[in-house]
C-alpha atoms as a PDB file:
ATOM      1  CA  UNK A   1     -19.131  13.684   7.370  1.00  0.00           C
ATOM      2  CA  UNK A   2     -21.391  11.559   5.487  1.00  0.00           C
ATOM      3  CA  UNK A   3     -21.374  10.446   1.690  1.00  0.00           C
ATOM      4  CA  UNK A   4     -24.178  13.283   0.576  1.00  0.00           C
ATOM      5  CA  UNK A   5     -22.009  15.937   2.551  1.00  0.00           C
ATOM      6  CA  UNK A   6     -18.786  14.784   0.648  1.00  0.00           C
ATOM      7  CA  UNK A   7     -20.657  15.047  -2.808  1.00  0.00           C
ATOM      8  CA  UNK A   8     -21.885  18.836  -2.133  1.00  0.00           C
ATOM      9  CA  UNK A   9     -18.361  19.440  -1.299  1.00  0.00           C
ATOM     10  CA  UNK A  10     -16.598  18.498  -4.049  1.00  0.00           C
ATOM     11  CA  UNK A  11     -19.054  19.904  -6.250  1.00  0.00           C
ATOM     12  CA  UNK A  12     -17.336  22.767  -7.670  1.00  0.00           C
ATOM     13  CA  UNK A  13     -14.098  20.618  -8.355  1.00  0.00           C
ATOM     14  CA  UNK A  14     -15.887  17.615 -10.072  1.00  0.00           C
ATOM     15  CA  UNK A  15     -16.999  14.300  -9.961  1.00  0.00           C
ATOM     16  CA  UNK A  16     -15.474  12.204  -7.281  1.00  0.00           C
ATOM     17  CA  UNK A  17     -15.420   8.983  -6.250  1.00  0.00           C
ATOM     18  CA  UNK A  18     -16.143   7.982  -2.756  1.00  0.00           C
ATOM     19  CA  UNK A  19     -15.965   4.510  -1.159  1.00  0.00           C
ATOM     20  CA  UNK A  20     -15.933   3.629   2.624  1.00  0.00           C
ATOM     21  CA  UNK A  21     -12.496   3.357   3.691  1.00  0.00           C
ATOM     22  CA  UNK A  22     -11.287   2.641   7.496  1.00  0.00           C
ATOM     23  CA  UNK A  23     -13.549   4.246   9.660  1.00  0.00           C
ATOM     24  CA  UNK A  24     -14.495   6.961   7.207  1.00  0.00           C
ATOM     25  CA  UNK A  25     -14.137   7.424   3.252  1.00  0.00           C
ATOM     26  CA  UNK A  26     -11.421   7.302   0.665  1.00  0.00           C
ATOM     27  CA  UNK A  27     -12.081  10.052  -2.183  1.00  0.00           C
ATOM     28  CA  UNK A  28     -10.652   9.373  -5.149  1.00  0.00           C
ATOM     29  CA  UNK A  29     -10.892  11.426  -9.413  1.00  0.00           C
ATOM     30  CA  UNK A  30      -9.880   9.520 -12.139  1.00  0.00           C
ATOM     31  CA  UNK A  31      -8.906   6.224 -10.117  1.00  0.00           C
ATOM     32  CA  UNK A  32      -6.248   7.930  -8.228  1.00  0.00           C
ATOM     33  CA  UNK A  33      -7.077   8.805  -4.402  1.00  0.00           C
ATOM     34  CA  UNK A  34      -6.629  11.889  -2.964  1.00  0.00           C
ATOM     35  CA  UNK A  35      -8.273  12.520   0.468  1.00  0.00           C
ATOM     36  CA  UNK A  36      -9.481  11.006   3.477  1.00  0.00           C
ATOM     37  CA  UNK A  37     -12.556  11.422   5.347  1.00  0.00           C
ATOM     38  CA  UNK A  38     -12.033  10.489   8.700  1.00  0.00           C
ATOM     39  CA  UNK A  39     -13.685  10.978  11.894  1.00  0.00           C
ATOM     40  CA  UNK A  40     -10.582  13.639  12.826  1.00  0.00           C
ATOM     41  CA  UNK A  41     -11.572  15.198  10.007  1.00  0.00           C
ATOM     42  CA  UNK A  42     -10.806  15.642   6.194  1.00  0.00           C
ATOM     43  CA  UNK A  43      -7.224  14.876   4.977  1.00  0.00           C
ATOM     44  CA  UNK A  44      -6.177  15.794   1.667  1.00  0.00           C
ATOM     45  CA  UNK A  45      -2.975  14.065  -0.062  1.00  0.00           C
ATOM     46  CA  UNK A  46       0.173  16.298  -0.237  1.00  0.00           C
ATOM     47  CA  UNK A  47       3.695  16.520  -0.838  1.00  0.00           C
ATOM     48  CA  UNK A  48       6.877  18.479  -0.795  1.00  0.00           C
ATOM     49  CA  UNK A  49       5.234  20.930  -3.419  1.00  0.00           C
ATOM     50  CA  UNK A  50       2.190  21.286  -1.255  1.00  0.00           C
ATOM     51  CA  UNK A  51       3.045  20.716   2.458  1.00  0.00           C
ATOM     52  CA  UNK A  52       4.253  24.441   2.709  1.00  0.00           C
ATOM     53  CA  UNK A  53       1.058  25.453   1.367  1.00  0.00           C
ATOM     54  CA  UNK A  54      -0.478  23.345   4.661  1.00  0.00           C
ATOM     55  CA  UNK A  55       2.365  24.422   7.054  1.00  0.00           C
ATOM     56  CA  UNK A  56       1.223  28.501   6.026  1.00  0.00           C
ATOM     57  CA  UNK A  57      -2.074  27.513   7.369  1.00  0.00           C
ATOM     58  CA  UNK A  58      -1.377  26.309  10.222  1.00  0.00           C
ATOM     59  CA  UNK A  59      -2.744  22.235   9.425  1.00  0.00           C
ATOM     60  CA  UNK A  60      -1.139  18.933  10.665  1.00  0.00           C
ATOM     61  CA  UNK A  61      -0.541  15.704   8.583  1.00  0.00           C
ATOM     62  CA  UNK A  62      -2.370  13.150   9.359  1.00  0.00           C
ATOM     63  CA  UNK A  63      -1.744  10.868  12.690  1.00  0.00           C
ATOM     64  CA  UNK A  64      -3.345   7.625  14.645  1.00  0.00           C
ATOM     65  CA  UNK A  65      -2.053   5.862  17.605  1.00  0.00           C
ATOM     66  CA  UNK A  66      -1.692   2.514  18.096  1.00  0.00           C
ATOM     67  CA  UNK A  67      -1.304   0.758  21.280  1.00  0.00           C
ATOM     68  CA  UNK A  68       2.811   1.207  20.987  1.00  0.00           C
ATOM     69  CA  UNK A  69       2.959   4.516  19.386  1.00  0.00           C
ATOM     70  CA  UNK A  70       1.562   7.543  17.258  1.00  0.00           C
ATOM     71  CA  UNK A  71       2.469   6.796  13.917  1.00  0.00           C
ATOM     72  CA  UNK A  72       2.426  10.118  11.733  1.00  0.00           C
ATOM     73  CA  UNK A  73       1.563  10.126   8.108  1.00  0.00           C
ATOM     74  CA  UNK A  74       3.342  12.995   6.437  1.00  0.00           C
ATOM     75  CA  UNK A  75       1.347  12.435   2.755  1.00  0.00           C
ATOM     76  CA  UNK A  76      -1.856  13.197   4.099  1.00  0.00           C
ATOM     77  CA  UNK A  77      -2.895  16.828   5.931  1.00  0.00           C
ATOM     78  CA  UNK A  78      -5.673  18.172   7.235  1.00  0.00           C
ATOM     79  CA  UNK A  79      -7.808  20.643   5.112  1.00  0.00           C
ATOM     80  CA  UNK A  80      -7.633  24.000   6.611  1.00  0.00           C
ATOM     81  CA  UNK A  81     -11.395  24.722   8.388  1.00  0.00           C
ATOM     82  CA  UNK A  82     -12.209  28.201   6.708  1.00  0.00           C
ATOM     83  CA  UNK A  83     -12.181  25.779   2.984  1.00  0.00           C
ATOM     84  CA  UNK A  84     -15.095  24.225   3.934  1.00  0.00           C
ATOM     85  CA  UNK A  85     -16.757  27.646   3.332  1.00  0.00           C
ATOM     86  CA  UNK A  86     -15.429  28.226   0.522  1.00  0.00           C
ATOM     87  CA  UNK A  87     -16.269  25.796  -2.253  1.00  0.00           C
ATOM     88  CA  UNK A  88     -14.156  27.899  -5.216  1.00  0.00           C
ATOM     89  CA  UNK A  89     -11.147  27.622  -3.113  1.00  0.00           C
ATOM     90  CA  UNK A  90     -11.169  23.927  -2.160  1.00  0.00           C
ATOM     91  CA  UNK A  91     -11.851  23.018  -5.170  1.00  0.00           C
ATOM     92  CA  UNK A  92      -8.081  24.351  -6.242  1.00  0.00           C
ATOM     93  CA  UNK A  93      -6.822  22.628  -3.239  1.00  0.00           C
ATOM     94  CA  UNK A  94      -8.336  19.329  -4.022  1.00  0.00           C
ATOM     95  CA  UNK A  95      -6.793  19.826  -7.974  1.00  0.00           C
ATOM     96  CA  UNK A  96      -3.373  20.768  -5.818  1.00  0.00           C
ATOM     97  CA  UNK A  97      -4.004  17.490  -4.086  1.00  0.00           C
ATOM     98  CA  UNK A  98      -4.818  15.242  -7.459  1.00  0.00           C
ATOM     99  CA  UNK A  99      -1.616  16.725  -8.422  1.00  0.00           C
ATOM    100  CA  UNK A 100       0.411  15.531  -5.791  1.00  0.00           C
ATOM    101  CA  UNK A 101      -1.264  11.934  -5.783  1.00  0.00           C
ATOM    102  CA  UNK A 102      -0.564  11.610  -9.129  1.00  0.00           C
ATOM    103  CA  UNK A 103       3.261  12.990  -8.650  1.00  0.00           C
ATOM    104  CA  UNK A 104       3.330   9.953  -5.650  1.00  0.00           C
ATOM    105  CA  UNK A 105       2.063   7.338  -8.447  1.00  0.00           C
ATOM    106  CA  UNK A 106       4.624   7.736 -10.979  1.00  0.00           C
ATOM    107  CA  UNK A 107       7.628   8.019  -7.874  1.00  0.00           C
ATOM    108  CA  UNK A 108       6.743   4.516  -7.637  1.00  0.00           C
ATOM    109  CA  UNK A 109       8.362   1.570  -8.847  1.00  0.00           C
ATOM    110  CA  UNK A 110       6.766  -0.095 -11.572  1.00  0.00           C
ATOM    111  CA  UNK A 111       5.534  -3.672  -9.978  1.00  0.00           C
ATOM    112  CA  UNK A 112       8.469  -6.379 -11.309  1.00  0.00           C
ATOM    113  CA  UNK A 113       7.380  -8.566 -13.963  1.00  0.00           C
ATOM    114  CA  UNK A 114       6.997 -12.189 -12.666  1.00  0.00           C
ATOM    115  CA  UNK A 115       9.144 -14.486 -13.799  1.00  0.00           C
ATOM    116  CA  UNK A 116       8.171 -17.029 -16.083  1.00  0.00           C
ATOM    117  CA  UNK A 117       6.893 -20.077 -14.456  1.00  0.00           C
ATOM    118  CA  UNK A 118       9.761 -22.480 -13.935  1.00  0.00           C
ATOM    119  CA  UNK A 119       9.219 -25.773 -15.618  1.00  0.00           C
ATOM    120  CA  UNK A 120       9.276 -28.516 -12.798  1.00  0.00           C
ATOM    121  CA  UNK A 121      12.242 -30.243 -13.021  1.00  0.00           C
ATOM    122  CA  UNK A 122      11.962 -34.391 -13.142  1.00  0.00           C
ATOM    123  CA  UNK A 123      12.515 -35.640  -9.718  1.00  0.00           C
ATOM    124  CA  UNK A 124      15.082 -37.580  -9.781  1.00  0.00           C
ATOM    125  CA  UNK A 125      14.826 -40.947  -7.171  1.00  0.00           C
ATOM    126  CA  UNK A 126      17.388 -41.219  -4.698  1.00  0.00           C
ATOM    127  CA  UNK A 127      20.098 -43.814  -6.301  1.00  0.00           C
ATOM    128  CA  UNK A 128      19.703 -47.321  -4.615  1.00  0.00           C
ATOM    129  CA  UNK A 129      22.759 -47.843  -2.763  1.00  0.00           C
ATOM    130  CA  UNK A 130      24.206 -51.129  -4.052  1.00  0.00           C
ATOM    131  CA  UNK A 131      24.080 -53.159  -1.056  1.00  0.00           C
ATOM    132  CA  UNK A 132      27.383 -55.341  -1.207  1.00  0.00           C
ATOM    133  CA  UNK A 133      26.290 -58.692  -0.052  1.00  0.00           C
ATOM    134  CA  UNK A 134      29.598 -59.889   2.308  1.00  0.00           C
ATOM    135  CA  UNK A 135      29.347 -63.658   1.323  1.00  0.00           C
ATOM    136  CA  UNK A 136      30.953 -65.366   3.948  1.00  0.00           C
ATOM    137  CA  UNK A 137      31.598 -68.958   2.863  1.00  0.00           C
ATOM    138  CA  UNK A 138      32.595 -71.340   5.775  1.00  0.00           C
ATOM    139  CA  UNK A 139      34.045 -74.350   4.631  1.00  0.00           C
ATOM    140  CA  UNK A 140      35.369 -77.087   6.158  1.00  0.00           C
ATOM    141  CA  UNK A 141      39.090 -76.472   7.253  1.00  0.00           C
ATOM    142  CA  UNK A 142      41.287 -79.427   5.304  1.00  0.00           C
ATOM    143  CA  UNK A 143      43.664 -80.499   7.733  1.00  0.00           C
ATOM    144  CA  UNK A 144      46.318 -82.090   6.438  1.00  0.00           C
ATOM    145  CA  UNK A 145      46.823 -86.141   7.102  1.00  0.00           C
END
Protein backbone atom coordinates (compact mmCIF):
# COMPACT_ATOMS: atom_id res chain seq x y z
CA UNK A 1 0.00 0.00 0.00
CA UNK A 2 1.48 3.21 -0.83
CA UNK A 3 1.16 6.76 0.88
CA UNK A 4 -1.66 8.10 -1.85
CA UNK A 5 -3.59 4.70 -1.25
CA UNK A 6 -3.46 5.26 2.62
CA UNK A 7 -4.79 8.94 2.20
CA UNK A 8 -7.98 7.80 -0.01
CA UNK A 9 -8.52 5.38 2.70
CA UNK A 10 -8.78 7.23 5.54
CA UNK A 11 -10.67 9.76 3.86
CA UNK A 12 -13.98 9.39 5.30
CA UNK A 13 -12.49 9.20 8.95
CA UNK A 14 -10.17 12.31 8.67
CA UNK A 15 -6.96 13.66 8.38
CA UNK A 16 -4.17 11.33 9.19
CA UNK A 17 -0.81 11.36 9.57
CA UNK A 18 1.43 8.99 7.82
CA UNK A 19 5.22 8.56 8.15
CA UNK A 20 7.39 5.58 6.93
CA UNK A 21 7.75 3.25 9.67
CA UNK A 22 9.68 -0.31 9.47
CA UNK A 23 9.15 -1.63 6.25
CA UNK A 24 5.82 0.08 5.73
CA UNK A 25 3.94 3.16 7.45
CA UNK A 26 2.91 4.22 10.90
CA UNK A 27 -0.61 6.13 10.78
CA UNK A 28 -1.16 8.24 13.34
CA UNK A 29 -4.58 11.38 14.29
CA UNK A 30 -3.87 13.81 16.67
CA UNK A 31 -0.15 12.63 17.51
CA UNK A 32 -1.28 9.37 18.79
CA UNK A 33 -0.65 6.21 16.39
CA UNK A 34 -3.04 3.89 15.55
CA UNK A 35 -2.27 1.50 12.63
CA UNK A 36 0.32 -0.10 10.74
CA UNK A 37 0.85 -0.48 7.18
CA UNK A 38 2.88 -3.29 6.58
CA UNK A 39 3.70 -5.44 3.77
CA UNK A 40 1.31 -8.35 5.60
CA UNK A 41 -1.07 -5.97 5.44
CA UNK A 42 -2.91 -3.19 7.48
CA UNK A 43 -2.92 -3.49 11.32
CA UNK A 44 -5.05 -1.39 13.32
CA UNK A 45 -4.32 -0.80 17.24
CA UNK A 46 -6.71 -2.67 19.63
CA UNK A 47 -7.42 -3.76 22.96
CA UNK A 48 -9.48 -5.75 25.36
CA UNK A 49 -12.57 -3.51 24.34
CA UNK A 50 -11.88 -4.13 20.70
CA UNK A 51 -10.09 -7.50 20.18
CA UNK A 52 -13.56 -9.33 20.33
CA UNK A 53 -14.72 -7.09 17.75
CA UNK A 54 -11.46 -8.61 15.59
CA UNK A 55 -11.83 -12.20 16.99
CA UNK A 56 -15.90 -12.02 15.44
CA UNK A 57 -14.23 -11.44 12.19
CA UNK A 58 -12.15 -13.82 12.00
CA UNK A 59 -8.53 -11.36 11.99
CA UNK A 60 -5.15 -12.16 13.70
CA UNK A 61 -2.94 -9.70 15.76
CA UNK A 62 -0.14 -8.83 14.39
CA UNK A 63 3.13 -11.28 14.20
CA UNK A 64 6.97 -11.30 12.75
CA UNK A 65 9.57 -13.87 13.17
CA UNK A 66 12.83 -13.47 14.06
CA UNK A 67 15.58 -15.85 13.59
CA UNK A 68 14.72 -17.52 17.29
CA UNK A 69 11.06 -17.18 17.29
CA UNK A 70 7.59 -15.64 16.17
CA UNK A 71 7.02 -12.97 18.42
CA UNK A 72 3.15 -12.05 18.47
CA UNK A 73 1.91 -8.59 19.08
CA UNK A 74 -1.50 -8.78 20.67
CA UNK A 75 -2.14 -4.61 20.41
CA UNK A 76 -2.11 -4.58 16.85
CA UNK A 77 -4.75 -6.75 14.40
CA UNK A 78 -5.30 -7.04 11.11
CA UNK A 79 -8.19 -5.02 9.45
CA UNK A 80 -10.79 -7.35 8.29
CA UNK A 81 -10.52 -7.44 4.07
CA UNK A 82 -14.29 -6.67 3.20
CA UNK A 83 -13.38 -2.80 5.19
CA UNK A 84 -11.36 -1.89 2.56
CA UNK A 85 -14.62 -1.65 0.53
CA UNK A 86 -16.28 0.00 2.67
CA UNK A 87 -14.94 3.43 3.52
CA UNK A 88 -18.13 4.43 6.07
CA UNK A 89 -17.36 1.41 8.03
CA UNK A 90 -13.58 1.68 8.47
CA UNK A 91 -13.76 4.81 9.21
CA UNK A 92 -15.69 3.69 12.70
CA UNK A 93 -13.11 1.09 13.07
CA UNK A 94 -10.20 3.37 12.76
CA UNK A 95 -12.21 5.92 15.53
CA UNK A 96 -12.58 2.33 17.57
CA UNK A 97 -8.86 2.08 17.08
CA UNK A 98 -7.92 5.96 18.14
CA UNK A 99 -9.90 4.96 21.04
CA UNK A 100 -8.01 2.18 22.13
CA UNK A 101 -4.53 3.95 21.43
CA UNK A 102 -5.48 6.59 23.40
CA UNK A 103 -6.90 4.12 26.34
CA UNK A 104 -3.00 2.41 25.94
CA UNK A 105 -1.47 6.11 26.46
CA UNK A 106 -2.96 7.04 29.63
CA UNK A 107 -2.35 3.00 31.08
CA UNK A 108 1.06 4.21 30.98
CA UNK A 109 3.24 5.39 33.56
CA UNK A 110 3.94 8.89 33.54
CA UNK A 111 7.94 9.11 32.63
CA UNK A 112 9.74 9.75 36.38
CA UNK A 113 10.91 13.13 36.90
CA UNK A 114 14.78 13.24 36.88
CA UNK A 115 16.34 13.94 39.75
CA UNK A 116 17.96 17.05 40.32
CA UNK A 117 21.48 17.11 39.23
CA UNK A 118 23.67 16.11 42.15
CA UNK A 119 26.17 18.74 43.04
CA UNK A 120 29.73 17.11 42.63
CA UNK A 121 31.02 16.51 45.77
CA UNK A 122 34.86 17.95 46.49
CA UNK A 123 37.20 15.15 45.97
CA UNK A 124 38.78 14.65 48.73
CA UNK A 125 42.86 13.52 48.26
CA UNK A 126 43.80 10.38 49.68
CA UNK A 127 45.42 11.32 53.30
CA UNK A 128 49.32 11.08 53.09
CA UNK A 129 50.22 8.32 55.24
CA UNK A 130 52.70 9.75 57.77
CA UNK A 131 55.67 7.84 56.97
CA UNK A 132 57.38 7.17 60.48
CA UNK A 133 61.00 7.63 59.81
CA UNK A 134 62.69 4.53 62.15
CA UNK A 135 65.86 6.57 63.14
CA UNK A 136 68.26 4.14 63.97
CA UNK A 137 71.16 5.83 65.77
CA UNK A 138 74.34 3.60 66.09
CA UNK A 139 76.62 4.82 68.50
CA UNK A 140 79.60 3.74 69.72
CA UNK A 141 79.12 1.01 72.50
CA UNK A 142 81.00 2.58 75.88
CA UNK A 143 82.67 -0.21 77.32
CA UNK A 144 83.48 0.20 80.55
CA UNK A 145 87.44 0.59 81.66
Amino acid sequence: MDREFLIDLFADFGPVTIRKMFSGYGISADGINFALSLRAGLFFRADEVTIPDFEAEGSKPFQYSTRAKTVLVNSYWELPARLFDDSAELAQWAKAALAAAQRAKVKKRPKAKKAEPKKPLARKRPAKKAIKKTVRRVGKATRPP
